[in-house]
C-alpha atoms as a PDB file:
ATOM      1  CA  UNK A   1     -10.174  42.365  27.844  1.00  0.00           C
ATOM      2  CA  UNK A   2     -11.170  38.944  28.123  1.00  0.00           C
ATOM      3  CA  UNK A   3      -9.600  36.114  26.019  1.00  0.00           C
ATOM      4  CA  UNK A   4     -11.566  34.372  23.267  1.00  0.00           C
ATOM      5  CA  UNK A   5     -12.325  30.600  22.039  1.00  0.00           C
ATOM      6  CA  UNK A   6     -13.924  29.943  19.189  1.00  0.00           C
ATOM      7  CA  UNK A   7     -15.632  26.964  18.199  1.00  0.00           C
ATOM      8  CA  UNK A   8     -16.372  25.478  14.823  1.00  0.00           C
ATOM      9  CA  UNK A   9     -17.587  22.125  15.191  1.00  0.00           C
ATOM     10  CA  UNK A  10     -21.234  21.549  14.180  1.00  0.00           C
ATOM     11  CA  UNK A  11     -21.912  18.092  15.425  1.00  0.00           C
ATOM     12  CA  UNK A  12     -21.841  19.606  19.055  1.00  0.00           C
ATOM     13  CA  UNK A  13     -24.380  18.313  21.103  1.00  0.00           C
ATOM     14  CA  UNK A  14     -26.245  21.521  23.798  1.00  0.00           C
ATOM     15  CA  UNK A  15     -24.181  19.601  26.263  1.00  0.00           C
ATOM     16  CA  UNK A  16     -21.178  19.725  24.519  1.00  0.00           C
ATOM     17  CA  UNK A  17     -21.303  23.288  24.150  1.00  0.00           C
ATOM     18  CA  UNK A  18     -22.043  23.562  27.988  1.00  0.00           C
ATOM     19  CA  UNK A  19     -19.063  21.859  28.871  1.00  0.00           C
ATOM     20  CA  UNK A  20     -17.342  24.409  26.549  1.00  0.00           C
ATOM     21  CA  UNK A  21     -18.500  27.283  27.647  1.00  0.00           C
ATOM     22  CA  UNK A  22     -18.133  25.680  31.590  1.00  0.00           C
ATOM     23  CA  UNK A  23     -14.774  25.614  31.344  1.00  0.00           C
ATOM     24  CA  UNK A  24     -13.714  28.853  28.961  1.00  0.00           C
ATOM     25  CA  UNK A  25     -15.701  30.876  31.853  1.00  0.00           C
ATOM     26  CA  UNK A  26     -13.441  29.308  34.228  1.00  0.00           C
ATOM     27  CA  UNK A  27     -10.405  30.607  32.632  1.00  0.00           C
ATOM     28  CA  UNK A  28     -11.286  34.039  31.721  1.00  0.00           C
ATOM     29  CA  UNK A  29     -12.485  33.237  28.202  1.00  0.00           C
ATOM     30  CA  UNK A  30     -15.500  33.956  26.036  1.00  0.00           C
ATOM     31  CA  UNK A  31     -16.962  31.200  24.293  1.00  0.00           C
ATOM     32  CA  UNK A  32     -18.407  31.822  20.923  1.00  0.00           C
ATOM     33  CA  UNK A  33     -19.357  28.236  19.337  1.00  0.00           C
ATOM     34  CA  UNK A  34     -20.429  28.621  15.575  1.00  0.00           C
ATOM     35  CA  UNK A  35     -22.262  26.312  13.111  1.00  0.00           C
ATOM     36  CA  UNK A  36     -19.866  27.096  10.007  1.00  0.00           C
ATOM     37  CA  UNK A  37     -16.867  29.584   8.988  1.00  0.00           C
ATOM     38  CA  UNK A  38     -19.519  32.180   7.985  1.00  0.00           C
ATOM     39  CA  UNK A  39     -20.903  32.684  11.289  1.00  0.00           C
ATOM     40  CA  UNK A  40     -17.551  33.065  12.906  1.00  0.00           C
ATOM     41  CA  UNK A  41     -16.090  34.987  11.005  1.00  0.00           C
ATOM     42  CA  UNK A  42     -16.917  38.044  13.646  1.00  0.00           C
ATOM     43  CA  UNK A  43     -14.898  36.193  15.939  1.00  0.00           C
ATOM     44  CA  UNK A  44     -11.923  35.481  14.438  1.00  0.00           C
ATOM     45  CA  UNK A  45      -9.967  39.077  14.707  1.00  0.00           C
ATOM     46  CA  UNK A  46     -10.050  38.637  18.545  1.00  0.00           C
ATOM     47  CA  UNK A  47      -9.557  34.428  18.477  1.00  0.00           C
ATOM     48  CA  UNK A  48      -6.462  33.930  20.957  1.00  0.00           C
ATOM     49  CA  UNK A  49      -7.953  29.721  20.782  1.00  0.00           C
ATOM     50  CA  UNK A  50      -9.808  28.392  18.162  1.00  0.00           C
ATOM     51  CA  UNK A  51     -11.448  24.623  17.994  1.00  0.00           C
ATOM     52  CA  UNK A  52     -12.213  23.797  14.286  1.00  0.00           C
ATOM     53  CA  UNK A  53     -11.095  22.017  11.160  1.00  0.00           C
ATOM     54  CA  UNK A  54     -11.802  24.665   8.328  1.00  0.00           C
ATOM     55  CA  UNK A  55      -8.338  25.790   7.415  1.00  0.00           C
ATOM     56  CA  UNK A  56     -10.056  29.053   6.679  1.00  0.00           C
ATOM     57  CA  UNK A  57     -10.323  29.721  10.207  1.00  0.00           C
ATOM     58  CA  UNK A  58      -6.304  29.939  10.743  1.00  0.00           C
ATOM     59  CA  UNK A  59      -6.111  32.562   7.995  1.00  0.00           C
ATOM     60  CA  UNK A  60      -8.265  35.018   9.708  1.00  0.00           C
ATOM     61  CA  UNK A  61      -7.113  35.055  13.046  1.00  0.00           C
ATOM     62  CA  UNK A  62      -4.564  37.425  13.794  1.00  0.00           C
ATOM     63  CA  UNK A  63      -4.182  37.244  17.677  1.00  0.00           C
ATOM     64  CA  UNK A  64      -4.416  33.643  17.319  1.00  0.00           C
ATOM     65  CA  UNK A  65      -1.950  31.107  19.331  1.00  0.00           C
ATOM     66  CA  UNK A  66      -3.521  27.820  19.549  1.00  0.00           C
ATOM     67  CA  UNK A  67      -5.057  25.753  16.527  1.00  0.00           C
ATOM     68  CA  UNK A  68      -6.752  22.708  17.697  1.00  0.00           C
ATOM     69  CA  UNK A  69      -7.796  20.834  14.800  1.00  0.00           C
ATOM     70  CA  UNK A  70     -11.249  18.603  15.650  1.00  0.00           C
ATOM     71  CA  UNK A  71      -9.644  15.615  13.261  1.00  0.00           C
ATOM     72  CA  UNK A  72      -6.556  13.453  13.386  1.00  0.00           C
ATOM     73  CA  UNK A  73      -4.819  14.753  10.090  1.00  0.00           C
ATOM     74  CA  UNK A  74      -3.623  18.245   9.980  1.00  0.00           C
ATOM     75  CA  UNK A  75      -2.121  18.201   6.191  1.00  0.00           C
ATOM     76  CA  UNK A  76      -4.060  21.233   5.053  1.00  0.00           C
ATOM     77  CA  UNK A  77      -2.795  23.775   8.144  1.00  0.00           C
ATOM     78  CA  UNK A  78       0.909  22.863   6.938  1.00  0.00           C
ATOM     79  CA  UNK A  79       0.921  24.393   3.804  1.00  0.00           C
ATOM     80  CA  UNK A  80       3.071  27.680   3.726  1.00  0.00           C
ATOM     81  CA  UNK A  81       0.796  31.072   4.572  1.00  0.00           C
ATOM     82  CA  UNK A  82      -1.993  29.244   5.984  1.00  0.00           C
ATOM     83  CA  UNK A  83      -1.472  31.350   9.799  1.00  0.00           C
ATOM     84  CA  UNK A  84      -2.123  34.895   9.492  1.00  0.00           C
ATOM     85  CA  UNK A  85      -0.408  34.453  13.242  1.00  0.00           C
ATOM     86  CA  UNK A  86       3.242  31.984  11.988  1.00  0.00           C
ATOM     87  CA  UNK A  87       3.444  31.346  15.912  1.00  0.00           C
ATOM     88  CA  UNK A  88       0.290  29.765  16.773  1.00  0.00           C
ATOM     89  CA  UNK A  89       0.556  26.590  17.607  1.00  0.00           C
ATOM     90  CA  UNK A  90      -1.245  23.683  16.528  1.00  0.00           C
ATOM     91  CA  UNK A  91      -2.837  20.739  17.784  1.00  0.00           C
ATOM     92  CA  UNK A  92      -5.014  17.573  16.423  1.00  0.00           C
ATOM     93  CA  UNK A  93      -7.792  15.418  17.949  1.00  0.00           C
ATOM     94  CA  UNK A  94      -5.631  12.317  17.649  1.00  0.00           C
ATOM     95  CA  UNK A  95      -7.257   9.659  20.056  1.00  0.00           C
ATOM     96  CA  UNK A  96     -11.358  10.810  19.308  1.00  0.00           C
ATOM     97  CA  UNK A  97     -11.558   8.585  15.848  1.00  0.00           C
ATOM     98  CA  UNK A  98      -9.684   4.638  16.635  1.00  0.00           C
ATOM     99  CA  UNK A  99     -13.221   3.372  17.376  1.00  0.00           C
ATOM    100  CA  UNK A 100     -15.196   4.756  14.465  1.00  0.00           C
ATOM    101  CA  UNK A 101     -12.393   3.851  12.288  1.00  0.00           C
ATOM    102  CA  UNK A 102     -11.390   0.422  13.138  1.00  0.00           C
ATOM    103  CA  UNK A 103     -15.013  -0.525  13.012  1.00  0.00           C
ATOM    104  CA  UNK A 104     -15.007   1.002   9.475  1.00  0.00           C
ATOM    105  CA  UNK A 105     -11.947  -1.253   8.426  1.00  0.00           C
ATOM    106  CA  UNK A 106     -13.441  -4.671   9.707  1.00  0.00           C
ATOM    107  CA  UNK A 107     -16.220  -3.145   7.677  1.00  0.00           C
ATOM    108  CA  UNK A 108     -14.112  -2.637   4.707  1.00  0.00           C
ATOM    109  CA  UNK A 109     -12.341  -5.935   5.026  1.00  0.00           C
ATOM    110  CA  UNK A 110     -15.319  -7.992   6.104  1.00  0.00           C
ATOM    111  CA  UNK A 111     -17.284  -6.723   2.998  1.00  0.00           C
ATOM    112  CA  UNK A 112     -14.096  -7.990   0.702  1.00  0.00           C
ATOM    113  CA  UNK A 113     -13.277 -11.240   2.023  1.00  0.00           C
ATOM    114  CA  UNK A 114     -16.978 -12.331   1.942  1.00  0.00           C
ATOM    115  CA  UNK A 115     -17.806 -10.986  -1.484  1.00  0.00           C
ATOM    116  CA  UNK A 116     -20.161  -8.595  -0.362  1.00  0.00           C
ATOM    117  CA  UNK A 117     -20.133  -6.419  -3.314  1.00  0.00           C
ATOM    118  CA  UNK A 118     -20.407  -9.622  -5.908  1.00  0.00           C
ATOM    119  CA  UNK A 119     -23.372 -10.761  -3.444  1.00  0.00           C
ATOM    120  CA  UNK A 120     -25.093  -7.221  -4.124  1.00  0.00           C
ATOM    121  CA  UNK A 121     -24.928  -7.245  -7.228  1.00  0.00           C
ATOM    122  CA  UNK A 122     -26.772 -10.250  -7.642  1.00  0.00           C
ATOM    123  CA  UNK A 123     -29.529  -8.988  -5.208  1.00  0.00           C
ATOM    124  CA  UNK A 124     -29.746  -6.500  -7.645  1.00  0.00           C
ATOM    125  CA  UNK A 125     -30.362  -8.701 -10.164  1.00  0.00           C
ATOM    126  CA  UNK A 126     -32.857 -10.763  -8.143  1.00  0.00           C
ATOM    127  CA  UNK A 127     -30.543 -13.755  -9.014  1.00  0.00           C
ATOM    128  CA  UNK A 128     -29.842 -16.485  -6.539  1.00  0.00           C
ATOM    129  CA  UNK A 129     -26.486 -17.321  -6.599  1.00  0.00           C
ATOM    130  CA  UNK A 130     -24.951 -18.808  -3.772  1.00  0.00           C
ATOM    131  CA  UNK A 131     -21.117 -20.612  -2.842  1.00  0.00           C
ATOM    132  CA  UNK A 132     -18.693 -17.659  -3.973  1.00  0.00           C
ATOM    133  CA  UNK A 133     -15.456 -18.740  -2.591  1.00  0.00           C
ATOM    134  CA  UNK A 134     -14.408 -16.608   0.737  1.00  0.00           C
ATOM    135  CA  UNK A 135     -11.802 -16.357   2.555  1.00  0.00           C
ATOM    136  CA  UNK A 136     -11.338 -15.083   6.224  1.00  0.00           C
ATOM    137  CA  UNK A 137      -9.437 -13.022   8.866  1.00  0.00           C
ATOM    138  CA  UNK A 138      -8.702 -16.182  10.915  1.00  0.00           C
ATOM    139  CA  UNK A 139      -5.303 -17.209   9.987  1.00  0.00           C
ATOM    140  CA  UNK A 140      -4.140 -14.215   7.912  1.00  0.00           C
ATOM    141  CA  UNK A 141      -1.164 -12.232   8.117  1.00  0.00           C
ATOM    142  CA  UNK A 142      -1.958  -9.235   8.789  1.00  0.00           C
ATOM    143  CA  UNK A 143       0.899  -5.772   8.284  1.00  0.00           C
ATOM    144  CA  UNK A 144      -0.060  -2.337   9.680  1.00  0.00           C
ATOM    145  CA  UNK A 145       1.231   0.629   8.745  1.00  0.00           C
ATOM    146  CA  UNK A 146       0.399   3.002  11.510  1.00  0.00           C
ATOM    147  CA  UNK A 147       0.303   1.814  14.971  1.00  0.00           C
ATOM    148  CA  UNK A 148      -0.947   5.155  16.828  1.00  0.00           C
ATOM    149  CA  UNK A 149      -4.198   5.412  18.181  1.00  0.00           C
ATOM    150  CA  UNK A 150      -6.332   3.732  15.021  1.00  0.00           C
ATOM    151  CA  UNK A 151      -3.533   1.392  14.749  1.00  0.00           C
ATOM    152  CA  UNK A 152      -4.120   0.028  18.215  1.00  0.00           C
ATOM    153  CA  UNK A 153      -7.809   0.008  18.054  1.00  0.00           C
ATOM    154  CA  UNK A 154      -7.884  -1.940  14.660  1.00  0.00           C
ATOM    155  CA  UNK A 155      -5.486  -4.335  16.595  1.00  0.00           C
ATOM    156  CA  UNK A 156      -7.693  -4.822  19.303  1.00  0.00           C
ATOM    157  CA  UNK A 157     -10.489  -5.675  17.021  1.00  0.00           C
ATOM    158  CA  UNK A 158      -8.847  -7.937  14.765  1.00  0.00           C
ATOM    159  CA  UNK A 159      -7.173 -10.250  17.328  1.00  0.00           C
ATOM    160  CA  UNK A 160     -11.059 -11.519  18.426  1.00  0.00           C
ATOM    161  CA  UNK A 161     -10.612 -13.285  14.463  1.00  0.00           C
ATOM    162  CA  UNK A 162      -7.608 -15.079  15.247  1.00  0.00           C
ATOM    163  CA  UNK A 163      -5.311 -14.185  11.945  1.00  0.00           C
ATOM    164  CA  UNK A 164      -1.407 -16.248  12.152  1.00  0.00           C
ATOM    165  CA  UNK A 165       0.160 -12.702  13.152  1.00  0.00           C
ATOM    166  CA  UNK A 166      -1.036  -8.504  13.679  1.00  0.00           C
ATOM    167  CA  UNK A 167       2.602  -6.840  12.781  1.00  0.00           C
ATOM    168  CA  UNK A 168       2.980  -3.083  12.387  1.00  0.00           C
ATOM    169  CA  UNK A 169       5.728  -0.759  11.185  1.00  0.00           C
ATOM    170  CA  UNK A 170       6.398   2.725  12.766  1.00  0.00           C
ATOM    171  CA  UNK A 171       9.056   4.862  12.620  1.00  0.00           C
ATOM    172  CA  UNK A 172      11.126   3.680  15.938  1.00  0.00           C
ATOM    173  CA  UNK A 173       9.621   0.405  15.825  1.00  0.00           C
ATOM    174  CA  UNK A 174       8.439   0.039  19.443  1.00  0.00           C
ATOM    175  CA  UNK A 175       4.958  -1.974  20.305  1.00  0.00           C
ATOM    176  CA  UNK A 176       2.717   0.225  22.141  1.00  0.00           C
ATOM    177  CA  UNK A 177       1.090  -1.148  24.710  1.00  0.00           C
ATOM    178  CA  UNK A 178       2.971  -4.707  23.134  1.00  0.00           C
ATOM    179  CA  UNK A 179      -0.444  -5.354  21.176  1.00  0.00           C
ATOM    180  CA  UNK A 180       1.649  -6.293  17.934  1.00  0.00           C
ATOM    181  CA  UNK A 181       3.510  -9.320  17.572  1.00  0.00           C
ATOM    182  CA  UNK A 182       6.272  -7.622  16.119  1.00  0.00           C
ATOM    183  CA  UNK A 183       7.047  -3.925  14.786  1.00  0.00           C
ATOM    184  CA  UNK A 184       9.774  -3.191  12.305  1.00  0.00           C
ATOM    185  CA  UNK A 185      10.670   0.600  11.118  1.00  0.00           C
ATOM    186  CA  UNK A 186       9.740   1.323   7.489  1.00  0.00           C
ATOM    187  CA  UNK A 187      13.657   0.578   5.719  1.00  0.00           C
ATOM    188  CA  UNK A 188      11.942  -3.567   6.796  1.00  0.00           C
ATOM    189  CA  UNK A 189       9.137  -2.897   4.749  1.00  0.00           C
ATOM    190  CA  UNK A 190       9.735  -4.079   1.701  1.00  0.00           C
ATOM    191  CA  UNK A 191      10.727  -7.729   3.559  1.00  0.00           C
ATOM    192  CA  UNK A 192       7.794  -7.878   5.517  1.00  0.00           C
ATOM    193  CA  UNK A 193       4.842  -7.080   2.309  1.00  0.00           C
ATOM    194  CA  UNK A 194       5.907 -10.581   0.889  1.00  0.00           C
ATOM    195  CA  UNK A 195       4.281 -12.051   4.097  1.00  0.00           C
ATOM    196  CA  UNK A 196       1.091  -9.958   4.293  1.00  0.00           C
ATOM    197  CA  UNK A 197      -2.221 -11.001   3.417  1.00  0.00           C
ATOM    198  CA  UNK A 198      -3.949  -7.848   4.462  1.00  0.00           C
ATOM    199  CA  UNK A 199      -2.092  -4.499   4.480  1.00  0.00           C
ATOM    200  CA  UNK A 200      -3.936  -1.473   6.725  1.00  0.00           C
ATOM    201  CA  UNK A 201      -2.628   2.136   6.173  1.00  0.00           C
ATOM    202  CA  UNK A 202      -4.170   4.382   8.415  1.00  0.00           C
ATOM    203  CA  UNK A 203      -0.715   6.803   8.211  1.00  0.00           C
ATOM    204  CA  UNK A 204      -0.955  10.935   8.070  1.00  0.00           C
ATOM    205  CA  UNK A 205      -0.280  12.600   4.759  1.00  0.00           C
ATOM    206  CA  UNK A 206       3.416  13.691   4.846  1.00  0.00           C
ATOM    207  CA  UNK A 207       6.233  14.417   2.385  1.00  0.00           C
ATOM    208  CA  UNK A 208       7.851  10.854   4.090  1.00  0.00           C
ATOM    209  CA  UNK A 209       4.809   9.214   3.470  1.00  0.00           C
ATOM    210  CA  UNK A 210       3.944  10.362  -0.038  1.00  0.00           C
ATOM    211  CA  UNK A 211       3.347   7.515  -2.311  1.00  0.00           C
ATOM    212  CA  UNK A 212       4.828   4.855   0.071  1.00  0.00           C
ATOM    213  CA  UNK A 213       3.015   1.587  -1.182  1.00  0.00           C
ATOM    214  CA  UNK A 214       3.631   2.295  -4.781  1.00  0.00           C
ATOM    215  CA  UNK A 215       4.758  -0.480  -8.007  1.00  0.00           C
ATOM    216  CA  UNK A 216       7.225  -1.855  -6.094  1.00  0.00           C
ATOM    217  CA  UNK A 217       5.765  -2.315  -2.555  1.00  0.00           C
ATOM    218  CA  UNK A 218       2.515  -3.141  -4.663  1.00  0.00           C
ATOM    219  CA  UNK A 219       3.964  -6.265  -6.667  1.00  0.00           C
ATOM    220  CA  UNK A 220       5.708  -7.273  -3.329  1.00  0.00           C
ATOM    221  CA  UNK A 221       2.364  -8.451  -1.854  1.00  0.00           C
ATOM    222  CA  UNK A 222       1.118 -11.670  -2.540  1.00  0.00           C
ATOM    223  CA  UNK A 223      -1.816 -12.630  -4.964  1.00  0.00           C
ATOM    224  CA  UNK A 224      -5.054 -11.577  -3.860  1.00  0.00           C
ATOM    225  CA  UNK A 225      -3.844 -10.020  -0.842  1.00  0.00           C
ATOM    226  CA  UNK A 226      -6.299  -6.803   0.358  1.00  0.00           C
ATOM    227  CA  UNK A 227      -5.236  -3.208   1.079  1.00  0.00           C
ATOM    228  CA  UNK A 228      -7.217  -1.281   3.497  1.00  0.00           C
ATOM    229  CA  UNK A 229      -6.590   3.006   3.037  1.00  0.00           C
ATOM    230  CA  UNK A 230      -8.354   5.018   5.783  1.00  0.00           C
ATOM    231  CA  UNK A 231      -5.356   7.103   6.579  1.00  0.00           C
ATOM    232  CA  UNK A 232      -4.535   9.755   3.471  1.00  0.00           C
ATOM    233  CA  UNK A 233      -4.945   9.048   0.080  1.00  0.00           C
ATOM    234  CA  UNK A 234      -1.352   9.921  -0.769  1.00  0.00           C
ATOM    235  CA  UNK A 235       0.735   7.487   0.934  1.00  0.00           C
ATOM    236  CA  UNK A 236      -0.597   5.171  -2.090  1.00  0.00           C
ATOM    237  CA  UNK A 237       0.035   5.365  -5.544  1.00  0.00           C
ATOM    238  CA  UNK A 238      -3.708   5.066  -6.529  1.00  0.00           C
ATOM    239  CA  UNK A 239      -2.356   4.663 -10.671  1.00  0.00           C
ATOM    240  CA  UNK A 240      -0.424   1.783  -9.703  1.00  0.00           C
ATOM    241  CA  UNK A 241      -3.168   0.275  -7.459  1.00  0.00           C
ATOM    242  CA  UNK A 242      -5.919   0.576 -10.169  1.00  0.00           C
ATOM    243  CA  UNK A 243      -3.269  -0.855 -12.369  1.00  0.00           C
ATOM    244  CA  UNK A 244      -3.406  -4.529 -10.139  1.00  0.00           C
ATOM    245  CA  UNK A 245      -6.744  -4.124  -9.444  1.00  0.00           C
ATOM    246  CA  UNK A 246      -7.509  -4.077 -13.301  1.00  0.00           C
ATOM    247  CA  UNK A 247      -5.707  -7.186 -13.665  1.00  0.00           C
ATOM    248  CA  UNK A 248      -7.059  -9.191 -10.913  1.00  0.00           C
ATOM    249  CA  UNK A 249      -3.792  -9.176  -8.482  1.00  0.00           C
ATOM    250  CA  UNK A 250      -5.274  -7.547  -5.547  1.00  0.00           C
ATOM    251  CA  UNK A 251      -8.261  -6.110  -3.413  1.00  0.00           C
ATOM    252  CA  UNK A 252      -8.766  -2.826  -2.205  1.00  0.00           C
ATOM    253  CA  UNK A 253     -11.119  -1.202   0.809  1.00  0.00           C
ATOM    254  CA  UNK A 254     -10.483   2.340   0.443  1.00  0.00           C
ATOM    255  CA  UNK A 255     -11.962   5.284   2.091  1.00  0.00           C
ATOM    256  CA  UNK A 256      -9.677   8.130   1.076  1.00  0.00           C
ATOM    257  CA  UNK A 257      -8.082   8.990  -3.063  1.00  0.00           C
ATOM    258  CA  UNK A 258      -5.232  10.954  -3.853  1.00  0.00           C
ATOM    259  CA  UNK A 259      -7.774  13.658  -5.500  1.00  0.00           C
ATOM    260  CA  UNK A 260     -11.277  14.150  -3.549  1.00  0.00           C
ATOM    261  CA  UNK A 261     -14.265  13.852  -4.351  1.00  0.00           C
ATOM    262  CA  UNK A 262     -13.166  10.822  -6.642  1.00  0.00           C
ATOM    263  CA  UNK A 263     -13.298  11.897 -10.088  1.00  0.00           C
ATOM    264  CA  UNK A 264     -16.717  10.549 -11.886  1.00  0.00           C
ATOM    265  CA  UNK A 265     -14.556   8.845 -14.546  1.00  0.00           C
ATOM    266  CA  UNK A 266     -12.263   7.153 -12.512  1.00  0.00           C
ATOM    267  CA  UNK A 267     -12.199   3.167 -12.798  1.00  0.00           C
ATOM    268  CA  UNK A 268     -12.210   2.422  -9.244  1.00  0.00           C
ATOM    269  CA  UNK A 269     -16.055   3.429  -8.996  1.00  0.00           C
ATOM    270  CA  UNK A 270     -16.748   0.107 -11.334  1.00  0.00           C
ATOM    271  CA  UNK A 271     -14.038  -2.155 -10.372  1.00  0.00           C
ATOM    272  CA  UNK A 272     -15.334  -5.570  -9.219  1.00  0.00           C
ATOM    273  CA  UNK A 273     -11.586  -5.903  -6.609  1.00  0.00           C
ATOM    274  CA  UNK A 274     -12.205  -2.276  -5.115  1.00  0.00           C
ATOM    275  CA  UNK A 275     -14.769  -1.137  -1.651  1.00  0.00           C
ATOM    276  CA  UNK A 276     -14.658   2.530  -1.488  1.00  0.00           C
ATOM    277  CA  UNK A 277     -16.274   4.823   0.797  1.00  0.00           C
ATOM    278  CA  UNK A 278     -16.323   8.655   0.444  1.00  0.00           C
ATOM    279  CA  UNK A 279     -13.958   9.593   3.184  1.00  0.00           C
ATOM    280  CA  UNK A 280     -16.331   8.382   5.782  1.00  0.00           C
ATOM    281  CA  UNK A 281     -14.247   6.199   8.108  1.00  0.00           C
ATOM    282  CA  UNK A 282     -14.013   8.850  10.749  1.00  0.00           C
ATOM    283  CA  UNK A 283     -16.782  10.778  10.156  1.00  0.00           C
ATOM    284  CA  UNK A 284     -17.673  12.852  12.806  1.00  0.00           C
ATOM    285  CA  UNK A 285     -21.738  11.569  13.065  1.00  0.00           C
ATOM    286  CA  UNK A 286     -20.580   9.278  15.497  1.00  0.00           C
ATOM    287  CA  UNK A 287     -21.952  10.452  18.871  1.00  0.00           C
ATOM    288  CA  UNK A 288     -18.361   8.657  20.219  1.00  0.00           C
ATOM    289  CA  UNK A 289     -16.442  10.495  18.245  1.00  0.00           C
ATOM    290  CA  UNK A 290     -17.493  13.506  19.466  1.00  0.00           C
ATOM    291  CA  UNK A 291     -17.893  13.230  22.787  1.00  0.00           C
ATOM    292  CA  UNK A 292     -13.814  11.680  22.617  1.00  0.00           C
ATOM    293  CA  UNK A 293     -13.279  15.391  20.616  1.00  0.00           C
ATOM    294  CA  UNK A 294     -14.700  17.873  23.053  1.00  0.00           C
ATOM    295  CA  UNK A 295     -12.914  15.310  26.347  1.00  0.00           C
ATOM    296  CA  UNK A 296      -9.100  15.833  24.537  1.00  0.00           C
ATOM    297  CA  UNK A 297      -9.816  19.484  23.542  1.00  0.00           C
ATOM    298  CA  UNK A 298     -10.755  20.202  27.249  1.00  0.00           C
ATOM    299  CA  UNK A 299      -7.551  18.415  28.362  1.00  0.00           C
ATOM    300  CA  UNK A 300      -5.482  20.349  26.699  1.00  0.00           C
ATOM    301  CA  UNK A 301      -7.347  23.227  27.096  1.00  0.00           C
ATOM    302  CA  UNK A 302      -6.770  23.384  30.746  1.00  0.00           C
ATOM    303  CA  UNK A 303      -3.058  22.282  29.591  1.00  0.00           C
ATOM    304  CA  UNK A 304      -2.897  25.467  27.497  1.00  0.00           C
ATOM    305  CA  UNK A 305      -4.399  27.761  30.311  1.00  0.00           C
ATOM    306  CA  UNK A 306      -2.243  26.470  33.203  1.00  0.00           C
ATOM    307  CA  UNK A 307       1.227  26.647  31.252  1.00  0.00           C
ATOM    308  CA  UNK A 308       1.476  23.081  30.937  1.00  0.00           C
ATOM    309  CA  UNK A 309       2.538  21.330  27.394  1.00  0.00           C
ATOM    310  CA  UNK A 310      -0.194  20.416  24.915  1.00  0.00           C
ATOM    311  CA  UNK A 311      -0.772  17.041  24.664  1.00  0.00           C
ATOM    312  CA  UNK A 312      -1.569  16.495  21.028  1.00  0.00           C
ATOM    313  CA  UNK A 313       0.981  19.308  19.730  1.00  0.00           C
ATOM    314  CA  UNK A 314       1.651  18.897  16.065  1.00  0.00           C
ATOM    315  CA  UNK A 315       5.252  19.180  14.823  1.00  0.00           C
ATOM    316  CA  UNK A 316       4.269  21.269  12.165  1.00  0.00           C
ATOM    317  CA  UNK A 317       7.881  20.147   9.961  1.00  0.00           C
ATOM    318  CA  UNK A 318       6.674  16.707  10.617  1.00  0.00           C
ATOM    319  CA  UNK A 319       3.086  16.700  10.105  1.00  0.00           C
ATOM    320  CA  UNK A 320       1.787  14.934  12.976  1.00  0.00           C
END
C-alpha cells in the first residue's frame, strides 16, 4: 500500500499542485490536494503526511506522523487531544510570511506616524485640512520583540529609513545574521522599553509569552511611542493597551486581538490612536507567500522521506 499526503491549502496555484504531486510520486506517495476539510475528509483515515492549517485535520488522522502546518504559528495543534495519532510530529511554514508581513508593518507604522487615519477621515468629510504634525521612522528607536524570520525581514526594511537604533530581544540574545544593533534576552526588557519609540511584536502565542507587554511594560514606554502586534494577540494585554490608548499615551498598529473576530463593541474599532487590520498581515493571497510555502514544505518533505531531520520541527512543549 502506498503512502498518502494530503493537502489542504486552497491558494495553490495548478503549478503548485504539480510540484506536489511531482515529488509525492517520487517517493511512493499519493497526492490528494483538497480545497477545504470537507473534501478531505476521505483522506484522512489513510493520511501518513498531511499539509494544512485546519486543526481539524490532525483529529482525524489516525495513521498520521507528520503535521506540517502552512502558517508560522502552531498555537491551536498544542492544545491537549488535538492528534488522534500523540506521535505525529509537527512542523510550521516559518520562513514563507517575513515579506508579506514586514511590508504590512511599515504599512501599519507608516499609516500612524503620518496620520493616515485622521487624514481619512477628513476625506470623508470632504474637508481640506492640511499640516497635522508627523513624525517619522528616521531617527527613532526602534525595540523588536521577535527576531526570527519576520524579525529579520522587518529589519531589513526599516534600516532603508535610517531610525538612531533597530534592537531586538530573543531568548539567547544572539543577532542573526548581526542585522540588530544589539539583542538583549527578555529579563532586559523592562530597561530597554524606556528607550523605544516603536515597539514590534511579531512573537508566537505561548504560555512564556502570554500577556508579556502588559501595565507595567506598557507605562514603561515613552509618550506617544507606537506598538506594532502582528505576531499573536496574547502576548499583549489588549485591556491595558485600550486603557493608554483611551487616554492619549500611545499608538497602536495591530493586526491580531486576544479574542477574534474583534468583538463589534470593542473600543479599539473607534479609537482615533489605534490601526487595526483583521489578521491580515500574513495572509496567504500573496502569490510570495505561497510559492515560499509549497518551496519549505518540499524541503522537508524530501527531509522526512530520506530520514533526515525536519527543518521547521515544532517543539510542541515550547510552541515554536
Amino acid at each position: 500500500m502506498s503512502h498518502s499526503l494530503v493537502v489542504v491549502v486552497p491558494e495553490l496555484s495548478a503549478e503548485h499542485s504539480a510540484r506536489l504531486r511531482e515529488a509525492a510520486a517520487r517517493h511512493g506517495f499519493e497526492c490528494h490536494i483538497c480545497m477545504d476539510f470537507a473534501q478531505s475528509q476521505r483522506f484522512l483515515p489513510d493520511a501518513e503526511v498531511i499539509l494544512g492549517s485546519d486543526v481539524s485535520l490532525a483529529g482525524r488522522a489516525p495513521k498520521l506522523k507528520w503535521m506540517c502546518s502552512h502558517f508560522a504559528g502552531v498555537d491551536t495543534f498544542l492544545k491537549e487531544g488535538v492528534f488522534a495519532s500523540p506521535k505525529a510530529i509537527l512542523s510550521n511554514s516559518s520562513g514563507a510570511y517575513g515579506v508579506t508581513i514586514s511590508e504590512h508593518i511599515v504599512m501599519l507604522l507608516l499609516e500612524i506616524l503620518r496620520r493616515k487615519p485622521e487624514y481619512q477621515k477628513h476625506i470623508q468629510e470632504r474637508e481640506w485640512v492640511r499640516r497635522l504634525p508627523i513624525r517619522s521612522i528616521y531617527g527613532s528607536r526602534i525595540l523588536m520583540l521577535g527576531t526570527g524570520d519576520i524579525g529579520q525581514e522587518v529589519c531589513r526594511r526599516l534600516r532603508a529609513f535610517a531610525p538612531s537604533f533597530i534592537k531586538g530581544v530573543n531568548l539567547h540574545g544572539n543577532n542573526p545574521g548581526n542585522l540588530f544593533d544589539q539583542v538583549q534576552t527578555p529579563e532586559k526588557l523592562a530597561s530597554l522599553l524606556t528607550d523605544t519609540d516603536i515597539l514590534i511584536i511579531s512573537l508566537p502565542g505561548t504560555k512564556e509569552t502570554f500577556h508579556l507587554i502588559s501595565t507595567p511594560q506598557l507605562s514603561r514606554l515613552p509618550d506617544h511611542a507606537v506598538i506594532i502586534n502582528v505576531g499573536r494577540g496574547t502576548v499583549v494585554d489588549q485591556e491595558a493597551l485600550e486603557e493608554e490608548l483611551q487616554n492619549g499615551r500611545l499608538y497602536a498598529g495591530l493586526d491580531v486581538f486576544e479574542k477574534e473576530p474583534l468583538p463589534a463593541e470593542s473600543v479599539l474599532w473607534d479609537s482615533p490612536r489605534a490601526v487595526i487590520t483583521p489578521h491580515v498581515a500574513g495572509d496567504t493571497t500573496l502569490p510570495h507567500t505561497v510559492n515560499r510555502i509549497v518551496d519549505l514544505f518540499l524541503e522537508d518533505f524530501e527531509n522526512y522521506c530520506t530520514g533526515r531531520p525536519l527543518l521547521r520541527q515544532v517543539d510542541r512543549l515550547i510552541g515554536y
